[in-house]
N, C-alpha and C. Protein backbone atom coordinates (compact mmCIF):
# COMPACT_ATOMS: atom_id res chain seq x y z
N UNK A 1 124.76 111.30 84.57
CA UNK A 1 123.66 112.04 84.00
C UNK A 1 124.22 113.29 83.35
N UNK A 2 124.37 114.47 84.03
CA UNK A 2 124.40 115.74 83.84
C UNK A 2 124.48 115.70 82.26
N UNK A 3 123.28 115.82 81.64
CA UNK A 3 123.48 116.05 80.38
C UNK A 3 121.86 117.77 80.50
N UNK A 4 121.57 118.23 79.62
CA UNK A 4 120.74 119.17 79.20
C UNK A 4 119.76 118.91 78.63
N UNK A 5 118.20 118.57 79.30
CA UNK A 5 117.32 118.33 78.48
C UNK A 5 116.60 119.18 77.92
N UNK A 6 115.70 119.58 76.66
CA UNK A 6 115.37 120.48 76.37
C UNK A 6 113.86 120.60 77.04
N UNK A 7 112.91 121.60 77.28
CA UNK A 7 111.51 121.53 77.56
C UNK A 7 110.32 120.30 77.36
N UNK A 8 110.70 120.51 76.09
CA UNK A 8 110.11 119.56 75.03
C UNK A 8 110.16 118.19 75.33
N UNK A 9 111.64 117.89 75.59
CA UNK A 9 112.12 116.31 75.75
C UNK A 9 111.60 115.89 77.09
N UNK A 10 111.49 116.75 78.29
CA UNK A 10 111.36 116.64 79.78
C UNK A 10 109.84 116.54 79.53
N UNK A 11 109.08 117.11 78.78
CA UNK A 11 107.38 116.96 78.86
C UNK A 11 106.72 115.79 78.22
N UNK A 12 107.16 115.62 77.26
CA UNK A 12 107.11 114.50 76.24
C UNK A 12 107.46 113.24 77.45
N UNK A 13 108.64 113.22 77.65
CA UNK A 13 108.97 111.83 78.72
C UNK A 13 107.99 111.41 80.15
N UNK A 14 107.92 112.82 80.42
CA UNK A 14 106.68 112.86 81.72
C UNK A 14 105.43 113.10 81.26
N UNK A 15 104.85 113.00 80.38
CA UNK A 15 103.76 113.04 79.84
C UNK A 15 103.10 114.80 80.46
N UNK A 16 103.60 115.65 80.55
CA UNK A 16 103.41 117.28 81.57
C UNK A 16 102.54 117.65 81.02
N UNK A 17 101.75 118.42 81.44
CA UNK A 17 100.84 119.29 81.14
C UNK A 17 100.82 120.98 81.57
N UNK A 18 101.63 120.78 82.58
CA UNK A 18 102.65 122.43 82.73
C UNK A 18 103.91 122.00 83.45
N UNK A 19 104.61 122.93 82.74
CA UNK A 19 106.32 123.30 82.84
C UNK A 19 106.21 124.55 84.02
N UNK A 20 106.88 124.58 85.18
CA UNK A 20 107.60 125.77 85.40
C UNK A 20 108.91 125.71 85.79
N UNK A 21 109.75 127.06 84.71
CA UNK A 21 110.86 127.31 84.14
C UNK A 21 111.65 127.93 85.67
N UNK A 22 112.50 128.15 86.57
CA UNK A 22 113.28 128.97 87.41
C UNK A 22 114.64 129.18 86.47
N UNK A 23 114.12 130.71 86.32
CA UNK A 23 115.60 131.59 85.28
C UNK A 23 116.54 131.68 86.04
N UNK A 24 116.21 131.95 86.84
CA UNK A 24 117.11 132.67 87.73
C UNK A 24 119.01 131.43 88.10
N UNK A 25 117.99 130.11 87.81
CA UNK A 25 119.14 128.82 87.73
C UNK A 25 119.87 129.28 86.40
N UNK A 26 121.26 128.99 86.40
CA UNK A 26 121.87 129.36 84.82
C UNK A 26 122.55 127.84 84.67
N UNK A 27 122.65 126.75 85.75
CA UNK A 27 123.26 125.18 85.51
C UNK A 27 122.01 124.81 85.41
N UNK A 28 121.37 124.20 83.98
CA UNK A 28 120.44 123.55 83.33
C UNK A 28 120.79 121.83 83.21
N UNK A 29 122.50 121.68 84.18
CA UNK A 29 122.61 120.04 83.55
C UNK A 29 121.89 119.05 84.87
N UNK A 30 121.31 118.11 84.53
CA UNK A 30 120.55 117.55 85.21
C UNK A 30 121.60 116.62 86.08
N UNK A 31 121.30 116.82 86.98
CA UNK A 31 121.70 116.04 88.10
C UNK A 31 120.95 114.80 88.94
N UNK A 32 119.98 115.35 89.33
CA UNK A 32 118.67 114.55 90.06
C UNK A 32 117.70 114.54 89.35
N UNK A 33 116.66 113.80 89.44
CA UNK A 33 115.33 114.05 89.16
C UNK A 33 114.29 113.07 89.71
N UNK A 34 113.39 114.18 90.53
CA UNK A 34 112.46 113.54 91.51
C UNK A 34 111.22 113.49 91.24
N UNK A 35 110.32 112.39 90.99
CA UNK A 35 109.35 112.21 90.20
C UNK A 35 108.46 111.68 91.50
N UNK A 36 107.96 112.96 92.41
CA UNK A 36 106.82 112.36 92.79
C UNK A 36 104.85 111.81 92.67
N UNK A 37 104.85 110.50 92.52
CA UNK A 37 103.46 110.22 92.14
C UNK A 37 102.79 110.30 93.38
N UNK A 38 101.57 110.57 92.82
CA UNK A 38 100.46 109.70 93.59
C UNK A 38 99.05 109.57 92.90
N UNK A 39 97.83 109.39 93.64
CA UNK A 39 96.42 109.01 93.21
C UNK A 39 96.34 110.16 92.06
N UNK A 40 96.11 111.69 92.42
CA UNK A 40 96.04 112.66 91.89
C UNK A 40 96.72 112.77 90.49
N UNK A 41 98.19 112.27 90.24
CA UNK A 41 98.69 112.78 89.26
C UNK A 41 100.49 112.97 90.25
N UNK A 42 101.29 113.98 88.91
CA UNK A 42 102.64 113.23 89.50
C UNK A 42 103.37 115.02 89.56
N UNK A 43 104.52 115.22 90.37
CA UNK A 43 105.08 116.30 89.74
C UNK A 43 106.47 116.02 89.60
N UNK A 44 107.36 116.56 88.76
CA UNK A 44 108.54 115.61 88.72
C UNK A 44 109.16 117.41 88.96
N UNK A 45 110.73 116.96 89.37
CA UNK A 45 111.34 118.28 90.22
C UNK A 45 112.98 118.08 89.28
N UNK A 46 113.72 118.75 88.60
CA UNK A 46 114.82 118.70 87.86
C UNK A 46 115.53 119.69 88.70
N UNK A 47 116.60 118.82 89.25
CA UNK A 47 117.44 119.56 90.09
C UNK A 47 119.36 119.59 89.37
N UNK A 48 120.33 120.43 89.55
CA UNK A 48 121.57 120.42 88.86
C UNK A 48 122.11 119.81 90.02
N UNK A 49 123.83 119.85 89.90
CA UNK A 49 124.56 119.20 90.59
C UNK A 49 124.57 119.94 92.48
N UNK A 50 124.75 121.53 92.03
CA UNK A 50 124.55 122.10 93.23
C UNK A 50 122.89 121.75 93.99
N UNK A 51 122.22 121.15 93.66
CA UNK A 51 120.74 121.00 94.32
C UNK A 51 120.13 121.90 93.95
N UNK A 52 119.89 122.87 93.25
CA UNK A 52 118.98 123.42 93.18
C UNK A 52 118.34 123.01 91.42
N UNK A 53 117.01 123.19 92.04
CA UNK A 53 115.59 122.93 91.42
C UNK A 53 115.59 124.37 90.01
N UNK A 54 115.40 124.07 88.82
CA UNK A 54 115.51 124.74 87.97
C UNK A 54 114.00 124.16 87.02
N UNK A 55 113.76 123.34 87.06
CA UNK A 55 112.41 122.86 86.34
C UNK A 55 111.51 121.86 86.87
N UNK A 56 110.17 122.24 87.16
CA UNK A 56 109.02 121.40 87.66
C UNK A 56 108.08 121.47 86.55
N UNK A 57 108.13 119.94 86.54
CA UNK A 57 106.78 119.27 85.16
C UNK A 57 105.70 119.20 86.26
N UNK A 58 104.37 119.22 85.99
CA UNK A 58 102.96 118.73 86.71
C UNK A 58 102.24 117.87 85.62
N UNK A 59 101.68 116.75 85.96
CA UNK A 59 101.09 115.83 84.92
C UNK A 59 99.56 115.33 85.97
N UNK A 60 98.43 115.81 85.35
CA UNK A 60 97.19 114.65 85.95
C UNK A 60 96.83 113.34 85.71
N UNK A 61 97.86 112.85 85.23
CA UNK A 61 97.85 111.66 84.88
C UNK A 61 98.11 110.61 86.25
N UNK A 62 97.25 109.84 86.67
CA UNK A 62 97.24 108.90 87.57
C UNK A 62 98.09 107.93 87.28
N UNK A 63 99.20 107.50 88.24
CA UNK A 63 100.04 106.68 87.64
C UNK A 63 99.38 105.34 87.60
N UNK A 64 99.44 104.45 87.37
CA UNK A 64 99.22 103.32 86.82
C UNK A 64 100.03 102.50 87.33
N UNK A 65 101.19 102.47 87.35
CA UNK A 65 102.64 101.98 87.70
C UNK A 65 102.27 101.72 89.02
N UNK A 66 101.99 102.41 90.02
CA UNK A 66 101.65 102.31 91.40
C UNK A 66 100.61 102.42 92.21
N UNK A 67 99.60 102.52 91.35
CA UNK A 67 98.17 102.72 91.72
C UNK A 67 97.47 101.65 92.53
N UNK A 68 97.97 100.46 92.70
CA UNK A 68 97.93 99.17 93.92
C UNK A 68 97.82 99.66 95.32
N UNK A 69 98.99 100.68 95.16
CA UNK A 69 99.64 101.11 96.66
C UNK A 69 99.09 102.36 97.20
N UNK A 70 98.44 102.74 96.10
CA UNK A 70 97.96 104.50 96.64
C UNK A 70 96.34 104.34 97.62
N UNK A 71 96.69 104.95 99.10
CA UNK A 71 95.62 104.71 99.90
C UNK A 71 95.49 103.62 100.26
N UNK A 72 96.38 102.65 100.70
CA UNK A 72 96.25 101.22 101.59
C UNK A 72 97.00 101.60 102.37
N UNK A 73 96.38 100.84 103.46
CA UNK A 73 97.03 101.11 104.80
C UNK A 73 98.47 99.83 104.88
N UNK A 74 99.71 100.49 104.84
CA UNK A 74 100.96 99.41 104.65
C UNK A 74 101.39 98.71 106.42
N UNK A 75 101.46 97.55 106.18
CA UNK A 75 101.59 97.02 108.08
C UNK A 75 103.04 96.86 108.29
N UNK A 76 103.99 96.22 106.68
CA UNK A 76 104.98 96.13 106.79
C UNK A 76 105.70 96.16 105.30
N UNK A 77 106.79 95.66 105.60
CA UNK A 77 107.61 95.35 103.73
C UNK A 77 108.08 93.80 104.21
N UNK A 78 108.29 93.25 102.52
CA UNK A 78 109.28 91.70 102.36
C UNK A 78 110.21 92.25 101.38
N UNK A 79 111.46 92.41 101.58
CA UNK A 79 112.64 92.14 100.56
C UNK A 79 112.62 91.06 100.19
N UNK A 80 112.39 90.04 98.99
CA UNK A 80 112.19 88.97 98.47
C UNK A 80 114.02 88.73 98.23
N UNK A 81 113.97 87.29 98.23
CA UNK A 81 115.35 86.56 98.02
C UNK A 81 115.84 87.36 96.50
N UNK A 82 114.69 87.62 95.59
CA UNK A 82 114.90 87.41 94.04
C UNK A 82 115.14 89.44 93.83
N UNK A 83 115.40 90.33 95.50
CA UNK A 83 115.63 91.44 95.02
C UNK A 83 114.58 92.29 95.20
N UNK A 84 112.75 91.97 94.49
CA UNK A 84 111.86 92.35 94.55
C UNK A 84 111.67 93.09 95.78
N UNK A 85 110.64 94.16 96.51
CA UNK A 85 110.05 94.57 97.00
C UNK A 85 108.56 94.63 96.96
N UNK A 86 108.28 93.90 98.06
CA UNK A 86 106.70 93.85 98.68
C UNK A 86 106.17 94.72 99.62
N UNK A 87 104.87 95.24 99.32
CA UNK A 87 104.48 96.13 100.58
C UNK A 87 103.41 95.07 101.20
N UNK A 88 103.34 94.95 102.23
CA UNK A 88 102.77 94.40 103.04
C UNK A 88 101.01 94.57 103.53
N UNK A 89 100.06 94.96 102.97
CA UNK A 89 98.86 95.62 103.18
C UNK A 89 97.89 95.04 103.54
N UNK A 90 96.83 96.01 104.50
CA UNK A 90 96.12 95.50 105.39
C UNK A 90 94.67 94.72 104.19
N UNK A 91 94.13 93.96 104.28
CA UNK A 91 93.05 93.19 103.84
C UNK A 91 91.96 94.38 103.42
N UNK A 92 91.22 94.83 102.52
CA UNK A 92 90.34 95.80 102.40
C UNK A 92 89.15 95.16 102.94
N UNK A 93 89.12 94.10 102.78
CA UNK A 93 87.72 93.29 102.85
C UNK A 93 87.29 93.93 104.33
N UNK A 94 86.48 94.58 104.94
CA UNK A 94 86.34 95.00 106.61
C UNK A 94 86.21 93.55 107.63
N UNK A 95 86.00 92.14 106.62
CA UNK A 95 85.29 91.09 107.33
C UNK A 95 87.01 90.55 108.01
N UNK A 96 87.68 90.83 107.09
CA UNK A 96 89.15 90.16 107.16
C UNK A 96 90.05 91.00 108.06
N UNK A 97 90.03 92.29 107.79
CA UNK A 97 90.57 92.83 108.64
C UNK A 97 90.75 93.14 109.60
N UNK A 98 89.56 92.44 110.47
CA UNK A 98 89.46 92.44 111.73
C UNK A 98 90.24 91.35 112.29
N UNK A 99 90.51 90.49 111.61
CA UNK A 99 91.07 89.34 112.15
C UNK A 99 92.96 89.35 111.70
N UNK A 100 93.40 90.38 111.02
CA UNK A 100 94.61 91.14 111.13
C UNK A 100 94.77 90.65 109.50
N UNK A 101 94.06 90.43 108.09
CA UNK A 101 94.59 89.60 106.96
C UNK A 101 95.52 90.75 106.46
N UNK A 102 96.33 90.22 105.83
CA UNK A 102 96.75 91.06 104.99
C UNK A 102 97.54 90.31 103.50
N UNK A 103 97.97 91.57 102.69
CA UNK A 103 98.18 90.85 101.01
C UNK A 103 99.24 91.45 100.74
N UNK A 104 100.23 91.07 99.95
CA UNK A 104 101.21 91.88 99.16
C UNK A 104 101.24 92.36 98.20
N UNK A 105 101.60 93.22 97.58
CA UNK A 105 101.57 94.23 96.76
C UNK A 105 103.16 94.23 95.94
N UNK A 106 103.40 93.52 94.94
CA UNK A 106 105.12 94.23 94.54
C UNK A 106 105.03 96.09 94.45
N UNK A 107 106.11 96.36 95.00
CA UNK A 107 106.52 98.03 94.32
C UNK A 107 106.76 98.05 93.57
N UNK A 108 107.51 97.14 92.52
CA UNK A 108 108.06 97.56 91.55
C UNK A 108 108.37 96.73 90.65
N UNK A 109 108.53 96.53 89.29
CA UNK A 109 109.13 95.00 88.55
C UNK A 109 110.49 94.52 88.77
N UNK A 110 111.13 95.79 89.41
CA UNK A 110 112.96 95.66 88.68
C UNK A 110 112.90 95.47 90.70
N UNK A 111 114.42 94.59 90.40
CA UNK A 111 114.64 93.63 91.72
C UNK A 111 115.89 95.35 92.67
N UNK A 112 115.64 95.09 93.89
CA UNK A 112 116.33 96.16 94.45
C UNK A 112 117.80 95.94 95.17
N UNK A 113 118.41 96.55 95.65
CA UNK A 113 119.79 95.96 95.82
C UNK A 113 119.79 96.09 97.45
N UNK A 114 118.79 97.16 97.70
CA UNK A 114 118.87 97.93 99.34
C UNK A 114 117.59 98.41 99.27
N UNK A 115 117.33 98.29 100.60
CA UNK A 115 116.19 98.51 100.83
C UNK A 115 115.88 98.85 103.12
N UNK A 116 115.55 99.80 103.37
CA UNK A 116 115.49 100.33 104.43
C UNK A 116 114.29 101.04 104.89
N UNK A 117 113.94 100.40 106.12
CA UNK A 117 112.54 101.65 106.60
C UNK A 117 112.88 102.48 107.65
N UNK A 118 112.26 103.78 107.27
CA UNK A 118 112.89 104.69 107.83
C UNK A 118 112.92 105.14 109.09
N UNK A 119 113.57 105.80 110.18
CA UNK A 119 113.29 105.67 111.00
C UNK A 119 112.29 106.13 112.07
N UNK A 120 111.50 106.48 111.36
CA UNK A 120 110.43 107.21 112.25
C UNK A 120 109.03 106.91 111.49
N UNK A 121 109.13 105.73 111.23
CA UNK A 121 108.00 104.78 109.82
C UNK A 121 107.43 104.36 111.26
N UNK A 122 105.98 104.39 110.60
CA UNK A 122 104.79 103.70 111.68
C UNK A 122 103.79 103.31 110.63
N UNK A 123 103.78 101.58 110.83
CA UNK A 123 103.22 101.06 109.55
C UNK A 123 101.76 101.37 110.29
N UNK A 124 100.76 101.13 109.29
CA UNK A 124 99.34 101.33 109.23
C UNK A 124 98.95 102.67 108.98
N UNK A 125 99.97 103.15 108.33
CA UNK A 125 99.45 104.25 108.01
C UNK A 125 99.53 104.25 105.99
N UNK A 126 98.58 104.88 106.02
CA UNK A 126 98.07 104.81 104.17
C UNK A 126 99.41 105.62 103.46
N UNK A 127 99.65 104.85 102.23
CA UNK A 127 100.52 105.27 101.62
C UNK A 127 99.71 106.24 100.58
N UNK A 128 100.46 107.42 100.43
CA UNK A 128 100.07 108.63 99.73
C UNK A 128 100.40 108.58 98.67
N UNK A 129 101.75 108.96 98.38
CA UNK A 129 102.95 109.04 97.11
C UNK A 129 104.01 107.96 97.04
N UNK A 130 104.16 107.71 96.09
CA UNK A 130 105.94 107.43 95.64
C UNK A 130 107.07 107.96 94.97
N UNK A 131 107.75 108.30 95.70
CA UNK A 131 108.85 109.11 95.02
C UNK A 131 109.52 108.24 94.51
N UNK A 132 110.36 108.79 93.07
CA UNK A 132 111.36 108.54 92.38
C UNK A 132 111.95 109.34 92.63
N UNK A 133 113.61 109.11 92.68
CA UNK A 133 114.54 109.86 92.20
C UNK A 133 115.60 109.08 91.31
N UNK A 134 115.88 110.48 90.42
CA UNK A 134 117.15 109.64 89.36
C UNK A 134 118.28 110.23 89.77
N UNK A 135 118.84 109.45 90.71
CA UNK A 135 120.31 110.36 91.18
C UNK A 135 121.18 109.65 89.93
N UNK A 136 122.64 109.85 90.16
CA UNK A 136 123.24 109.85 89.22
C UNK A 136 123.91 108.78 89.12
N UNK A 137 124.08 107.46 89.86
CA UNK A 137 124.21 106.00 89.81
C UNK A 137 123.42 105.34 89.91
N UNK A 138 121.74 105.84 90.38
CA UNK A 138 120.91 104.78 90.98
C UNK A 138 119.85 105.57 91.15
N UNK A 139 118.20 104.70 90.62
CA UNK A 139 116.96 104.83 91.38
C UNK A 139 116.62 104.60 92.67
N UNK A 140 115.87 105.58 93.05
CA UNK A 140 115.53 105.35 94.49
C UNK A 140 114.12 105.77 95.03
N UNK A 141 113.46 104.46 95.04
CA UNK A 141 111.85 104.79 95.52
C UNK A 141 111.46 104.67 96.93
N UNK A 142 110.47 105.64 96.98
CA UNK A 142 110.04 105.82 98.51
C UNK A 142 108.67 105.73 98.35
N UNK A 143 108.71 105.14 99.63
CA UNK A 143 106.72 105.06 99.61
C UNK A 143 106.27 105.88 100.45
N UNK A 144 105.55 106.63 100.45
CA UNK A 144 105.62 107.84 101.85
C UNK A 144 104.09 107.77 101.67
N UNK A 145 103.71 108.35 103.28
CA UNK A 145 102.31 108.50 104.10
C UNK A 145 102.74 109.98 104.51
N UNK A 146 101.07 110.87 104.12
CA UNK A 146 101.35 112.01 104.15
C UNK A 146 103.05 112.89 104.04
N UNK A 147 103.64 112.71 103.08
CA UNK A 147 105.01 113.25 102.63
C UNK A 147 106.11 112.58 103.95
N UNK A 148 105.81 111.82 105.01
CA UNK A 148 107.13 111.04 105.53
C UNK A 148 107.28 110.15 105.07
N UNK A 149 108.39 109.76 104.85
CA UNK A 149 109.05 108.49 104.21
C UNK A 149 108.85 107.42 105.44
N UNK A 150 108.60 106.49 104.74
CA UNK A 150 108.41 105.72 105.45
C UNK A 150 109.36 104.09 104.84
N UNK A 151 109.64 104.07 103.85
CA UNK A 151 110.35 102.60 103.06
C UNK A 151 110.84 103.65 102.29
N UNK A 152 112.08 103.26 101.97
CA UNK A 152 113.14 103.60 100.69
C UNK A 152 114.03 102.05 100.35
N UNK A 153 113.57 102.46 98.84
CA UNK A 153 114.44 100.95 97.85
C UNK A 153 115.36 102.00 96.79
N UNK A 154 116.79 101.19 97.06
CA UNK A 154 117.83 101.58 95.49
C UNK A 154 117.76 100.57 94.99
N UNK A 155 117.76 100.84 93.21
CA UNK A 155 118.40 99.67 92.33
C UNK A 155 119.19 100.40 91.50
N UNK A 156 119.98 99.78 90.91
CA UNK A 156 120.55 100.37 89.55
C UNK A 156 119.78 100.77 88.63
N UNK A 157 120.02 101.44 87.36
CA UNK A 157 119.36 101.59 86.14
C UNK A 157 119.11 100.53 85.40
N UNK A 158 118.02 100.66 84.81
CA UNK A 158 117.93 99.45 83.71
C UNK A 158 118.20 99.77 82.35
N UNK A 159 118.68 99.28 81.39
CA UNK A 159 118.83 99.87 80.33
C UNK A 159 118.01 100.19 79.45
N UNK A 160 118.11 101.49 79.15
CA UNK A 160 117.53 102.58 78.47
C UNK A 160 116.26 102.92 79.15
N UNK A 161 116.52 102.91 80.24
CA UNK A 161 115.69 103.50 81.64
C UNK A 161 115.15 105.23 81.10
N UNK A 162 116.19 105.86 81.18
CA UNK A 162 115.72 107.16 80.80
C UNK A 162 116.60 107.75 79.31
N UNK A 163 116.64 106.70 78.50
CA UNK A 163 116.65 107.52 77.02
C UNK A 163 115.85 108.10 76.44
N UNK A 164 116.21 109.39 76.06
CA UNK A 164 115.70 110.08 75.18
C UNK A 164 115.42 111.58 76.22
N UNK A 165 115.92 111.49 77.46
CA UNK A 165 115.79 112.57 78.29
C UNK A 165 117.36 112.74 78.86
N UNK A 166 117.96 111.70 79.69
CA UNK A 166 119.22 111.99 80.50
C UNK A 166 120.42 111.41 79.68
């Protein structure tokens, strides 16, 4: 990664609706970048090599991408043979759920390489957010209930994943 994105390029890509700038950072090259969604809208966090946070986008834009998963109660995950990631979710129907149904949900289109739940994950609890991060070999999504992680998936990049920003 570590390349320099300009304001412009970082808002435009995240679709933002406010920027806030930290001056006080003088390494502007991107290192990480953590794009957490949820129901509400998303905030994405631009961090340099030392970790620290130098630019936060805010967008009300409801993601779309993951909007399946936001507010279901998750029971478990399937790592599929083909890579994929499934969340495991309880039946909405109230008639079904009494009798334990449940449906899958993919996380994501692109197939994962690793995939781990975390250790202090207690399924049935509603998924809130999903984090992205763009570390600097690899995506890495989390599905988290009230901000604990609860499932984390890596994949590689896909190509031209983040052109026109990193």
């Amino acid at each position: 990664m570590e390349t320099i994105p300009t304001i412009d390029q970082a808002a435009d890509f995240f679709d933002a609706h406010t920027v806030e700038l930290y001056p006080d950072v003088r390494d502007r090259a991107v290192h990480t970048v953590i794009d957490i969604r949820s129901g509400d809208g998303s905030t994405v966090r631009f961090f340099n090599a030392a970790e620290e946070e130098f630019m936060k986008l805010r967008s009300a834009d409801v993601s779309k991408r993951f909007q399946p998963l936001f507010y279901e109660k998750m029971m478990g995950v399937r790592h599929a043979e083909d890579g994929r990631l499934y969340a495991i979710l309880s039946d909405p129907d109230p008639d079904k759920e009494e009798l334990g149904a449940t449906y899958e949900e993919p996380v994501d289109v692109f197939p994962f390489a690793n995939v781990q739940v975390g250790p202090d994950c207690e399924f049935g609890r509603r998924i809130s957010a999903v984090a992205l991060e763009y570390g600097p070999t690899a995506v890495t999504v989390s599905l988290m209930a009230s901000f604990d992680e609860m499932v984390q998936a890596t994949r590689p990049y896909t190509d031209g994943e983040m052109d026109g920003l990193l």
